[in-house]
Protein backbone atom coordinates (compact mmCIF):
# COMPACT_ATOMS: atom_id res chain seq x y z
CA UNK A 1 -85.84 -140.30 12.61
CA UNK A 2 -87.24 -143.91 12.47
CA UNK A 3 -89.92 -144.47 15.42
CA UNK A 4 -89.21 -146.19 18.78
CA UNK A 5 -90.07 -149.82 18.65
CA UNK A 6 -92.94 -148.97 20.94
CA UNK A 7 -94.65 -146.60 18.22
CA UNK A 8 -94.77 -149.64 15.34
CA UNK A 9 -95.77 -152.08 18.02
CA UNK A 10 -98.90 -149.46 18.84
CA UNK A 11 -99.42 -148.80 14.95
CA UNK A 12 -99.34 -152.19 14.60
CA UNK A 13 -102.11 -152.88 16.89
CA UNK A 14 -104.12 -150.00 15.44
CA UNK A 15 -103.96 -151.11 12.46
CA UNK A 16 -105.00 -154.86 13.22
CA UNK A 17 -108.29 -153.67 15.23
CA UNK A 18 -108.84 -150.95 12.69
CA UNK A 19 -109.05 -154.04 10.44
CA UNK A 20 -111.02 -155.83 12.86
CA UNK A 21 -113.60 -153.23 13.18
CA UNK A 22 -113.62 -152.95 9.16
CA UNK A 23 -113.88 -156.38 9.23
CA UNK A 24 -117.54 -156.22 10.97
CA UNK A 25 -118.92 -155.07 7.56
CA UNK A 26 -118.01 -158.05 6.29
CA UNK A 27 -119.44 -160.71 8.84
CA UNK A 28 -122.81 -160.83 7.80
CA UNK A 29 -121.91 -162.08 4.51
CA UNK A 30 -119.09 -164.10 4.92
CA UNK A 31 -119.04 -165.47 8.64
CA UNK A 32 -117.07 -164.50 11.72
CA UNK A 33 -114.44 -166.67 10.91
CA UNK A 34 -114.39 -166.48 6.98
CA UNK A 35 -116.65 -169.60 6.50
CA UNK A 36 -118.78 -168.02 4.11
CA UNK A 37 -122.84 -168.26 4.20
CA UNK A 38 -124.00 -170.84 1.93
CA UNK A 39 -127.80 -169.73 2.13
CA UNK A 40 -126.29 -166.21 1.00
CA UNK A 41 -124.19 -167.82 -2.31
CA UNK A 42 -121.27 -165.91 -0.52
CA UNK A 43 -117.85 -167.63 -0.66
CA UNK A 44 -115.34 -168.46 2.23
CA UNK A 45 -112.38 -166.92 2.31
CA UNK A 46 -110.65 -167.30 5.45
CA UNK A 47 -108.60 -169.94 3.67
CA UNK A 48 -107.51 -167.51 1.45
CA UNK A 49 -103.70 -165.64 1.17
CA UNK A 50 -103.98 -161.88 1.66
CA UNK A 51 -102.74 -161.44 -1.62
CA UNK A 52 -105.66 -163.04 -3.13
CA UNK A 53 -108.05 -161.27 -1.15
CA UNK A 54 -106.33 -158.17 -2.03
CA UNK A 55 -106.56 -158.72 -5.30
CA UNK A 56 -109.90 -159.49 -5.54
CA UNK A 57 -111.27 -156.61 -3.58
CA UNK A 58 -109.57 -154.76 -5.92
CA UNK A 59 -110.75 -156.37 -8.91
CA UNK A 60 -114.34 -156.10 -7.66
CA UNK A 61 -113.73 -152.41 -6.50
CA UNK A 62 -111.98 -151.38 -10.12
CA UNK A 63 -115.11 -152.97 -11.57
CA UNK A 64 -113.27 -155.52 -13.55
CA UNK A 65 -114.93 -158.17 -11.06
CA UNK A 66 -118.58 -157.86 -9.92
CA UNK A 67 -119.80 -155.31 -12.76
CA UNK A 68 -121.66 -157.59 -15.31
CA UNK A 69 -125.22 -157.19 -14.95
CA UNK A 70 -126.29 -160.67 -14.91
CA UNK A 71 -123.62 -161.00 -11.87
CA UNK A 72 -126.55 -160.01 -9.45
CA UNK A 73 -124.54 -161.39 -6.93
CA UNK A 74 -121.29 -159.95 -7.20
CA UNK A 75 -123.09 -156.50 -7.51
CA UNK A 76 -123.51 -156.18 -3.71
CA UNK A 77 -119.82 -156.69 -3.30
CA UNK A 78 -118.47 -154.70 -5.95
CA UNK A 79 -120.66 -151.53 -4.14
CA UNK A 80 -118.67 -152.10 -0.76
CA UNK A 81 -115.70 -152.38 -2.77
CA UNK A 82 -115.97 -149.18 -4.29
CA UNK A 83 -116.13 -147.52 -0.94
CA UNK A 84 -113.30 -149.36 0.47
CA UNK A 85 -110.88 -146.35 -0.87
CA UNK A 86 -107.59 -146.54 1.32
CA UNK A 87 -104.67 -149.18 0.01
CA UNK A 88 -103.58 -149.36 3.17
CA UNK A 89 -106.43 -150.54 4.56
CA UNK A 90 -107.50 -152.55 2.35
CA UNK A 91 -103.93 -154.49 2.72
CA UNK A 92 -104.48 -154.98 6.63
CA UNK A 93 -108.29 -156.31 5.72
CA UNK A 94 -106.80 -158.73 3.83
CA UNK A 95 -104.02 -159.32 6.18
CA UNK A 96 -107.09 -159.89 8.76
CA UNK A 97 -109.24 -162.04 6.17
CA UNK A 98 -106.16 -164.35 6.05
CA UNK A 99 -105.63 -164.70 9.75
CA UNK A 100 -109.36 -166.19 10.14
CA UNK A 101 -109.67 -170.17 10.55
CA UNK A 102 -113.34 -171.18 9.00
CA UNK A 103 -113.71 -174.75 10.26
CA UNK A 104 -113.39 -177.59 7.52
CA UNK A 105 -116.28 -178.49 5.79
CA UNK A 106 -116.72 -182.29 5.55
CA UNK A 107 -115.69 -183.88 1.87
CA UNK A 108 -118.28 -185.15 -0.18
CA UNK A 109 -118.99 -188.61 -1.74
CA UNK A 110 -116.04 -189.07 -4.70
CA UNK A 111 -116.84 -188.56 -8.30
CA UNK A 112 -114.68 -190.33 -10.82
CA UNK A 113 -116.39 -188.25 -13.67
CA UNK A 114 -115.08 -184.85 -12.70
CA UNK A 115 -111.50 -186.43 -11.66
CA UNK A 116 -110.57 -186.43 -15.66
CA UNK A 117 -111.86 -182.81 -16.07
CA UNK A 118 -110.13 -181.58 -12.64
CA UNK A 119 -107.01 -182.38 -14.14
CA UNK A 120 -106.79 -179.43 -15.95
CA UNK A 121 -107.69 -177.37 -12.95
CA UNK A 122 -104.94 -179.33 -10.97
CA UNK A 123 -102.25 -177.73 -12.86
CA UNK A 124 -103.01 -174.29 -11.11
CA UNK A 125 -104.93 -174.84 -8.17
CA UNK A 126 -103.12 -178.44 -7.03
CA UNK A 127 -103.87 -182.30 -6.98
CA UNK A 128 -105.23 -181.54 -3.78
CA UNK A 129 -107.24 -178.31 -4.41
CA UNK A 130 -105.49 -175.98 -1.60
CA UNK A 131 -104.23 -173.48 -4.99
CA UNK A 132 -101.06 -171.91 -5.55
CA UNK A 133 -100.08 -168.78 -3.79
CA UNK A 134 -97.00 -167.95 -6.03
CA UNK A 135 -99.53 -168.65 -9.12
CA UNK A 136 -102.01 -166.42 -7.53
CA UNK A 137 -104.66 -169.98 -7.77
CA UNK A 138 -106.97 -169.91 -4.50
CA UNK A 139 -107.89 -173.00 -2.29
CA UNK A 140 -110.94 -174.12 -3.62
CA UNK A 141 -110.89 -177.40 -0.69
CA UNK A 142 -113.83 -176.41 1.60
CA UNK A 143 -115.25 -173.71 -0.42
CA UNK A 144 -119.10 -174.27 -1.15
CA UNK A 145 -119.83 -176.39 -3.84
CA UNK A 146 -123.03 -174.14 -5.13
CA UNK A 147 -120.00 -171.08 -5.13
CA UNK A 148 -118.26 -172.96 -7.11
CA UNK A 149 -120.54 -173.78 -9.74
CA UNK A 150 -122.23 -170.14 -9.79
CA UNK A 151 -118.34 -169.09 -10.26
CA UNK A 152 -117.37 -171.74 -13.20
CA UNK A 153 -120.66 -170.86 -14.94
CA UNK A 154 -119.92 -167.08 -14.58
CA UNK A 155 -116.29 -167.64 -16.10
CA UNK A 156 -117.84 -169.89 -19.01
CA UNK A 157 -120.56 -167.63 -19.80
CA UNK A 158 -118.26 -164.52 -19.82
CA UNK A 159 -119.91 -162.79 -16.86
CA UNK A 160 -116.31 -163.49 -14.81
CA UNK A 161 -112.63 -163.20 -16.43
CA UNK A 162 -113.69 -160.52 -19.00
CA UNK A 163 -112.09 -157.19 -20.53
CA UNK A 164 -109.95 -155.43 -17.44
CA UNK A 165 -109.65 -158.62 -15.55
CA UNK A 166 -106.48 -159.86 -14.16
CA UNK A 167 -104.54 -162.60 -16.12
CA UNK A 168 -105.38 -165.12 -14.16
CA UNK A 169 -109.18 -164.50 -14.57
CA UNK A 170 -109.43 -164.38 -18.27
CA UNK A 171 -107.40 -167.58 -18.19
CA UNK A 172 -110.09 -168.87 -15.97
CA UNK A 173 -112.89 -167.93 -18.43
CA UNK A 174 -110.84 -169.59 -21.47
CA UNK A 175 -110.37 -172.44 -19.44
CA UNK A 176 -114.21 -172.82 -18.34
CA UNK A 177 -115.58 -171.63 -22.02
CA UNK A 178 -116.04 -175.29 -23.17
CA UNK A 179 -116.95 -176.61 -19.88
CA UNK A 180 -121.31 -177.97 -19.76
CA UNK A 181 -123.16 -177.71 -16.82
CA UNK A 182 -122.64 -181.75 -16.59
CA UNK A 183 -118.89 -180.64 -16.67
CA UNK A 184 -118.89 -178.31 -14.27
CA UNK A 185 -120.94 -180.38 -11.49
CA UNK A 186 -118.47 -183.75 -11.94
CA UNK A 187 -115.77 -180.83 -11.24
CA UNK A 188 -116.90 -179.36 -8.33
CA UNK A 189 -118.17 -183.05 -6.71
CA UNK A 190 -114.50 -183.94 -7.54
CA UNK A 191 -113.22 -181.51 -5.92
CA UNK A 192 -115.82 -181.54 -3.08
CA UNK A 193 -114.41 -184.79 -2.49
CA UNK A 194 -110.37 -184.39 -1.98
């Protein structure tokens, strides 16, 4: 027999303050409300869908994210991740993670020499930067712009995107392979920018 109404209701709200409580391992890193910390390289995420986040604690706990050694780091994530054992779980924490509201960060000065390059990265992640859910592309608007960097450079120099990564990640790296680091700056003051 299916439960009364009552019994998902109180599941329900177990399993949103289980994922609260879960939740308080991740704070110091990434912010009460998913802003991210900056002066820690870590990246917002509260902007993020669940799926994302689900897929990247997954990519960082099957060690296809998070495992290169030059990734210092990714390395502290990628040990959390491991730990982080229950699928269920892990699908309410990102259910949680995509509930937060970060506030916006303010837009930087525009670049006209990354808007060329971004064009490319438009096709996935939109004119506008806010991604692609159905592609699986996150919203890169907001993020930090020394994240963003540290993450093209990791994709271009293969530390990011490599054997046992998702699709989407390798096709990051292939796309970021030929990028400079003059490339990669106009990019992310581009995007800074929108």
């Amino acid at each position: 027999a299916a439960p009364a109404a009552g019994g998902q209701d109180a599941a329900a709200l177990a399993a949103a303050k289980d994922a609260e409580l879960s939740y308080g391992v991740c704070v110091h890193c990434h912010g009460a409300h998913g802003e991210g910390r900056p002066e820690l390289g870590t990246p917002r995420f509260g902007d993020l869908t669940k799926d994302y986040v689900y897929g990247q604690l997954m990519a960082f706990r099957g060690g296809a994210r998070g495992a290169h050694p030059e990734d210092v780091e990714a390395h502290p994530m990628a040990a959390i991740a491991k730990g982080l054992k229950d699928e269920a779980k892990l699908q309410t924490l990102a259910a949680f993670v995509e509930g937060l509201t970060p506030e916006y960060r303010p837009t930087g000065e525009a670049n006209e020499a990354g808007a060329a390059p971004y064009h490319t990265c438009a096709a996935c992640h939109g004119p506008d930067g806010r991604g692609n859910p159905d592609l699986g592309a996150p919203d890169l608007l907001f993020q930090d712009s020394s994240y963003l960097v540290r993450q093209l450079k990791n994709y271009r120099d293969q530390k990011r995107g490599g054997e046992g990564a998702a699709p989407l990640a390798t096709a990051m790296a292939a796309t970021a392979a030929a990028l400079t680091d003059e490339n990669i700056e106009a990019v992310v003051s581009h995007i800074a920018a929108l």
